[in-house]
N, C-alpha and C. Protein backbone atom coordinates (compact mmCIF):
# COMPACT_ATOMS: atom_id res chain seq x y z
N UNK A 1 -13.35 11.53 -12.76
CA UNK A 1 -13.82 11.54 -14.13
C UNK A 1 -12.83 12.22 -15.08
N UNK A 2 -12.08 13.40 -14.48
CA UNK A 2 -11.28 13.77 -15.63
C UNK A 2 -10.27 13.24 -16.31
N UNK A 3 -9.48 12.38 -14.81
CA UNK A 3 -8.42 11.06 -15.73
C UNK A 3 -9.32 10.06 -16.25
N UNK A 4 -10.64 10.20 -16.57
CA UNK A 4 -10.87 8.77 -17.22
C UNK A 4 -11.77 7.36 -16.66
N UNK A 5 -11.26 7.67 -14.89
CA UNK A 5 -11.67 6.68 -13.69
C UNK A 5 -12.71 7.17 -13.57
N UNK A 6 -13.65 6.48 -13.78
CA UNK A 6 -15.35 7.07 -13.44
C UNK A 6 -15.98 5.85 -13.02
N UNK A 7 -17.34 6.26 -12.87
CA UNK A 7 -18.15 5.02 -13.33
C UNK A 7 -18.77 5.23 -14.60
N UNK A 8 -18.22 6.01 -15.51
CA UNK A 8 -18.81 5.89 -16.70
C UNK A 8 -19.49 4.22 -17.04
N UNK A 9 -20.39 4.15 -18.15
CA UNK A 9 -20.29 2.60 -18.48
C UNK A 9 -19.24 1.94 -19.40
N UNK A 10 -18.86 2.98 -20.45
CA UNK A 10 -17.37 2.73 -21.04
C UNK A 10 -16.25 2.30 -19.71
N UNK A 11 -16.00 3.11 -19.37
CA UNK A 11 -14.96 2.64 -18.04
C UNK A 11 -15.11 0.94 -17.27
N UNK A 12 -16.32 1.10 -17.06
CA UNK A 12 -16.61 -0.44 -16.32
C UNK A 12 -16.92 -1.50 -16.78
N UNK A 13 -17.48 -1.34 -18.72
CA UNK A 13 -17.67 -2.10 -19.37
C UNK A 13 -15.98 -2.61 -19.83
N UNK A 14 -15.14 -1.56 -19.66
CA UNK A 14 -13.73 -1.93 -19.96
C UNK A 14 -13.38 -3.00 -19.16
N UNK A 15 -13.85 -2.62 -17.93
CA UNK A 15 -13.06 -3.63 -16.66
C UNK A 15 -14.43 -5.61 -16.88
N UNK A 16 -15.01 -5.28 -17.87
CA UNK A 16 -15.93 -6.30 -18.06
C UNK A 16 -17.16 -6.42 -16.56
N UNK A 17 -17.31 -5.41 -16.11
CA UNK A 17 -17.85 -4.64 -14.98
C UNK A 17 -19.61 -4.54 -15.26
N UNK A 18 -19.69 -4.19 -17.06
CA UNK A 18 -21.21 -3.90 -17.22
C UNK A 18 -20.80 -4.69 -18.37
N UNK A 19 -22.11 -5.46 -18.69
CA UNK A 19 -22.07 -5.78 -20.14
C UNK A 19 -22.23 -4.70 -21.45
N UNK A 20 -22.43 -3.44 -21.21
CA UNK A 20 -22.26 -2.71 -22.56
C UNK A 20 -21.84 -1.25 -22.37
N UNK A 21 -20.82 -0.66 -23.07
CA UNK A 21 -20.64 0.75 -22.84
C UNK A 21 -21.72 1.75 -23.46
N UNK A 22 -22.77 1.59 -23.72
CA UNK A 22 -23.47 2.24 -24.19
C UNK A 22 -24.63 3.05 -23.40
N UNK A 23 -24.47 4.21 -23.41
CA UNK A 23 -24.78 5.35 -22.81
C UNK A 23 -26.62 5.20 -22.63
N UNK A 24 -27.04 5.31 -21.61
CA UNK A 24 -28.61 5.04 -21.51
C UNK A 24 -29.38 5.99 -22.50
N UNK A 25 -28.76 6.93 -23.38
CA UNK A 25 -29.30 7.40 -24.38
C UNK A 25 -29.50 7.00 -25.36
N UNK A 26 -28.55 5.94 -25.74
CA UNK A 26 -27.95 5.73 -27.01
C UNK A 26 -27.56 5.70 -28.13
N UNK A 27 -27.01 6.64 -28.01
CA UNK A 27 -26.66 7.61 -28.69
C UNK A 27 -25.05 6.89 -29.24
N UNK A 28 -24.51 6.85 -27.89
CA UNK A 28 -22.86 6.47 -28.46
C UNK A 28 -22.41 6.15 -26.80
N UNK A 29 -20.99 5.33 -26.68
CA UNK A 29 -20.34 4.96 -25.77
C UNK A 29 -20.34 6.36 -24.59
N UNK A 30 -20.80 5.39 -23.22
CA UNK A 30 -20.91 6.43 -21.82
C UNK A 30 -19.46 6.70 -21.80
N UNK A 31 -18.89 8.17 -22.21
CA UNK A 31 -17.92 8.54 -21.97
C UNK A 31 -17.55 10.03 -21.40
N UNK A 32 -16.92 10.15 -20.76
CA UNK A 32 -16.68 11.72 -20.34
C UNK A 32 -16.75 12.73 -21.39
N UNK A 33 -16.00 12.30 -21.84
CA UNK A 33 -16.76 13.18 -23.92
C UNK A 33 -17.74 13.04 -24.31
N UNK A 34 -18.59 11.91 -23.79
CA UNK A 34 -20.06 12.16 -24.14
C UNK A 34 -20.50 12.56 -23.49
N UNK A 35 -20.84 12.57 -22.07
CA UNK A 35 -21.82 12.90 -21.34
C UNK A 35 -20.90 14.74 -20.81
N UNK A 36 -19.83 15.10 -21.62
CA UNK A 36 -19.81 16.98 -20.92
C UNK A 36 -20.07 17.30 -22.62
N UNK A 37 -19.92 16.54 -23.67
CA UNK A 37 -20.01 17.66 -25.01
C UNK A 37 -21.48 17.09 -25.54
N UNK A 38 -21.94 15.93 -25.27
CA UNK A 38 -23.26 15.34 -26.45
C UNK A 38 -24.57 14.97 -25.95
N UNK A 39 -24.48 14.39 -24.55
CA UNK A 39 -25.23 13.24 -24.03
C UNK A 39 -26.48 13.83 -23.70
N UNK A 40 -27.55 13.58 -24.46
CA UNK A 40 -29.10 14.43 -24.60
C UNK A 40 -29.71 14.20 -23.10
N UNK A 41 -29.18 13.48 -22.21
CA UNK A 41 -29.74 13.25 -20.92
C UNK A 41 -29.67 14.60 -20.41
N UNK A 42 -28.09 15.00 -20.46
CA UNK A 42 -27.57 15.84 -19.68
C UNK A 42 -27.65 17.27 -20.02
N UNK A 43 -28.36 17.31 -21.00
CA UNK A 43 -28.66 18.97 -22.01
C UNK A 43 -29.14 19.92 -21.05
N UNK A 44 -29.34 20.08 -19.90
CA UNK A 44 -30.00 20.81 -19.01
C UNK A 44 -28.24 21.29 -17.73
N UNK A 45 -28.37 20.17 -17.40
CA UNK A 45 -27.15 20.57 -16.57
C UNK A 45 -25.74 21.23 -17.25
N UNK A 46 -25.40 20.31 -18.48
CA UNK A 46 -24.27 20.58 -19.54
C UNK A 46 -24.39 22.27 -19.80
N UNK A 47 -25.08 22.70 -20.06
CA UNK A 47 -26.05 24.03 -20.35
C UNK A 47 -25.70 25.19 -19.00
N UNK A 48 -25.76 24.68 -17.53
CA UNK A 48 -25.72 25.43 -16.98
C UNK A 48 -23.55 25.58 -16.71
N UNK A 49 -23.54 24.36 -16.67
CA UNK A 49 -22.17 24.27 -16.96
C UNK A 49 -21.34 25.32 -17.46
N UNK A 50 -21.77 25.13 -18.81
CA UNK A 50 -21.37 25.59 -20.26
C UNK A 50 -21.52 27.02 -19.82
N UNK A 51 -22.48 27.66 -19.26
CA UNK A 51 -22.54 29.54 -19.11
C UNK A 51 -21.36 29.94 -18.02
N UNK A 52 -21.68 28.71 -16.85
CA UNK A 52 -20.19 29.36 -16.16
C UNK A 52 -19.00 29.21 -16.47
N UNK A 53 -18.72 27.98 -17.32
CA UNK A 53 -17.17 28.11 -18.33
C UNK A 53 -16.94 29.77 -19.18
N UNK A 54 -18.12 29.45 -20.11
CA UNK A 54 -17.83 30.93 -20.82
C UNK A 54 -17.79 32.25 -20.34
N UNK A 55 -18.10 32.29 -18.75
CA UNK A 55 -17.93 33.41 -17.96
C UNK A 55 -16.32 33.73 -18.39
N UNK A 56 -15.25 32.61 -17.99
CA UNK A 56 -14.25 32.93 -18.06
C UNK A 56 -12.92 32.54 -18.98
N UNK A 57 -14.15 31.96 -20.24
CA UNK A 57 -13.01 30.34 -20.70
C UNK A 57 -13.77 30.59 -21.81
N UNK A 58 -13.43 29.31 -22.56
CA UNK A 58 -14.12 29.32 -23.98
C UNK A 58 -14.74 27.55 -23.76
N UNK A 59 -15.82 27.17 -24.92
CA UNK A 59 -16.28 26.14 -24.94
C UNK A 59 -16.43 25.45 -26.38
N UNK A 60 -15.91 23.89 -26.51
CA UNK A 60 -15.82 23.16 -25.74
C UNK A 60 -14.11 23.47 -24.63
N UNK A 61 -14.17 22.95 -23.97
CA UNK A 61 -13.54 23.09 -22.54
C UNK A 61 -12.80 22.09 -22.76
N UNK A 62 -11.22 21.84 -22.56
CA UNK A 62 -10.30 20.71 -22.65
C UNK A 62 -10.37 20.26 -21.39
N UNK A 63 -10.05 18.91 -20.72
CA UNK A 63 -10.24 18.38 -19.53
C UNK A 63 -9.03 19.20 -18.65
N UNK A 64 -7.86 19.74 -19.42
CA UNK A 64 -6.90 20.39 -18.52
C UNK A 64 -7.55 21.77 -17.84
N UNK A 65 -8.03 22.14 -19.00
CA UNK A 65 -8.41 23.38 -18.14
C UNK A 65 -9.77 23.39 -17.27
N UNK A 66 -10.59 22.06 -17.53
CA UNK A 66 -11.56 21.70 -16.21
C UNK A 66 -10.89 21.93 -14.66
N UNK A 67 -9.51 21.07 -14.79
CA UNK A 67 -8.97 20.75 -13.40
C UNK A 67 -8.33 22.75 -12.89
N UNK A 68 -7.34 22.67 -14.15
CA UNK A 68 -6.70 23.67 -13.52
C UNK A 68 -8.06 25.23 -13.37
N UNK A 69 -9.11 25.56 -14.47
CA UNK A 69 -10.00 26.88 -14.06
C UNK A 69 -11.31 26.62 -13.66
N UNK A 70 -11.55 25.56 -14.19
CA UNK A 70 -13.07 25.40 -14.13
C UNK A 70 -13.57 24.04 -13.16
N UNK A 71 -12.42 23.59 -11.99
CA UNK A 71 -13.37 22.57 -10.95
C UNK A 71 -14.19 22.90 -10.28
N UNK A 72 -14.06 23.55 -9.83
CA UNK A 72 -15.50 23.79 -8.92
C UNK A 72 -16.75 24.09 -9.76
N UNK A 73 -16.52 24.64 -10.77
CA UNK A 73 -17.73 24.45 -11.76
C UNK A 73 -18.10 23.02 -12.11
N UNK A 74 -16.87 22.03 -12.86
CA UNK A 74 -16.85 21.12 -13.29
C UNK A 74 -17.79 20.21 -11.56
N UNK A 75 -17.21 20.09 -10.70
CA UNK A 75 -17.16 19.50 -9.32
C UNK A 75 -18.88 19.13 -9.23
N UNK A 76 -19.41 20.76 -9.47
CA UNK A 76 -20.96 21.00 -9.67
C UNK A 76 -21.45 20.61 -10.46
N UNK A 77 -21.41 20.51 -11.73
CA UNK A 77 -21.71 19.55 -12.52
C UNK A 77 -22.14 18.06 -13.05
N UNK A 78 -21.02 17.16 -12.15
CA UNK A 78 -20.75 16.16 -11.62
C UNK A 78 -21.66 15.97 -10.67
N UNK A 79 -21.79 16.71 -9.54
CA UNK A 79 -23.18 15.94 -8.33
C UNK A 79 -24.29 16.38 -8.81
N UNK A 80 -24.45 16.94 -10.48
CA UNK A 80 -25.89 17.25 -10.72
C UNK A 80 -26.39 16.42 -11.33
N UNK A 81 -25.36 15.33 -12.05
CA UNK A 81 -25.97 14.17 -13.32
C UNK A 81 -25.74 12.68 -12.14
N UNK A 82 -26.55 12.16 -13.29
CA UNK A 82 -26.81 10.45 -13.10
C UNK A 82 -26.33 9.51 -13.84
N UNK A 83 -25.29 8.91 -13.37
CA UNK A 83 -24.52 8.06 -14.35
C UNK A 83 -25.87 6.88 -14.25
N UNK A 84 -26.63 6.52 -14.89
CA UNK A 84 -27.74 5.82 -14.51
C UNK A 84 -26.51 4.14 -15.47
N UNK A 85 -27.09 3.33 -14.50
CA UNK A 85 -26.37 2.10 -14.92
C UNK A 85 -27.14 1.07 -15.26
């Protein structure tokens, strides 16, 4: 997800994969920027996220410093949501 390769629905709607990138909220396009900074699904997990970033980081969180301080947070994060398709 952090390069981009997901199953987001943006991502697969790119590859003509889903017929629409639009986020089961709909709110705006299923994107990694939506679903770690906006995506009202995810307001619960994003949330728990978000306290262990600011343990040591600041928020919002750039995807560089996901990989290089915050994966294993980020990692957790990730097996807590539902890319629902």
């Amino acid at each position: 997800m952090v390069t981009g390769h997901g199953k987001t629905r943006a991502y697969l709607h790119r590859f003509k994969i889903m017929d629409s990138a639009t986020c089961p909220c709909n709110k705006e396009n299923q994107t990694l920027d939506h679903i770690l900074y906006k995506c009202t699904l995810h307001k619960t997990q994003r949330n728990l996220f978000k306290e262990k970033v600011l343990k040591s980081g600041s928020w919002p969180v750039s995807k560089e410093e996901l990989i290089t301080k915050h994966l294993k947070s980020f990692l957790t994060f990730t097996k807590t949501i539902t890319l629902e398709h």
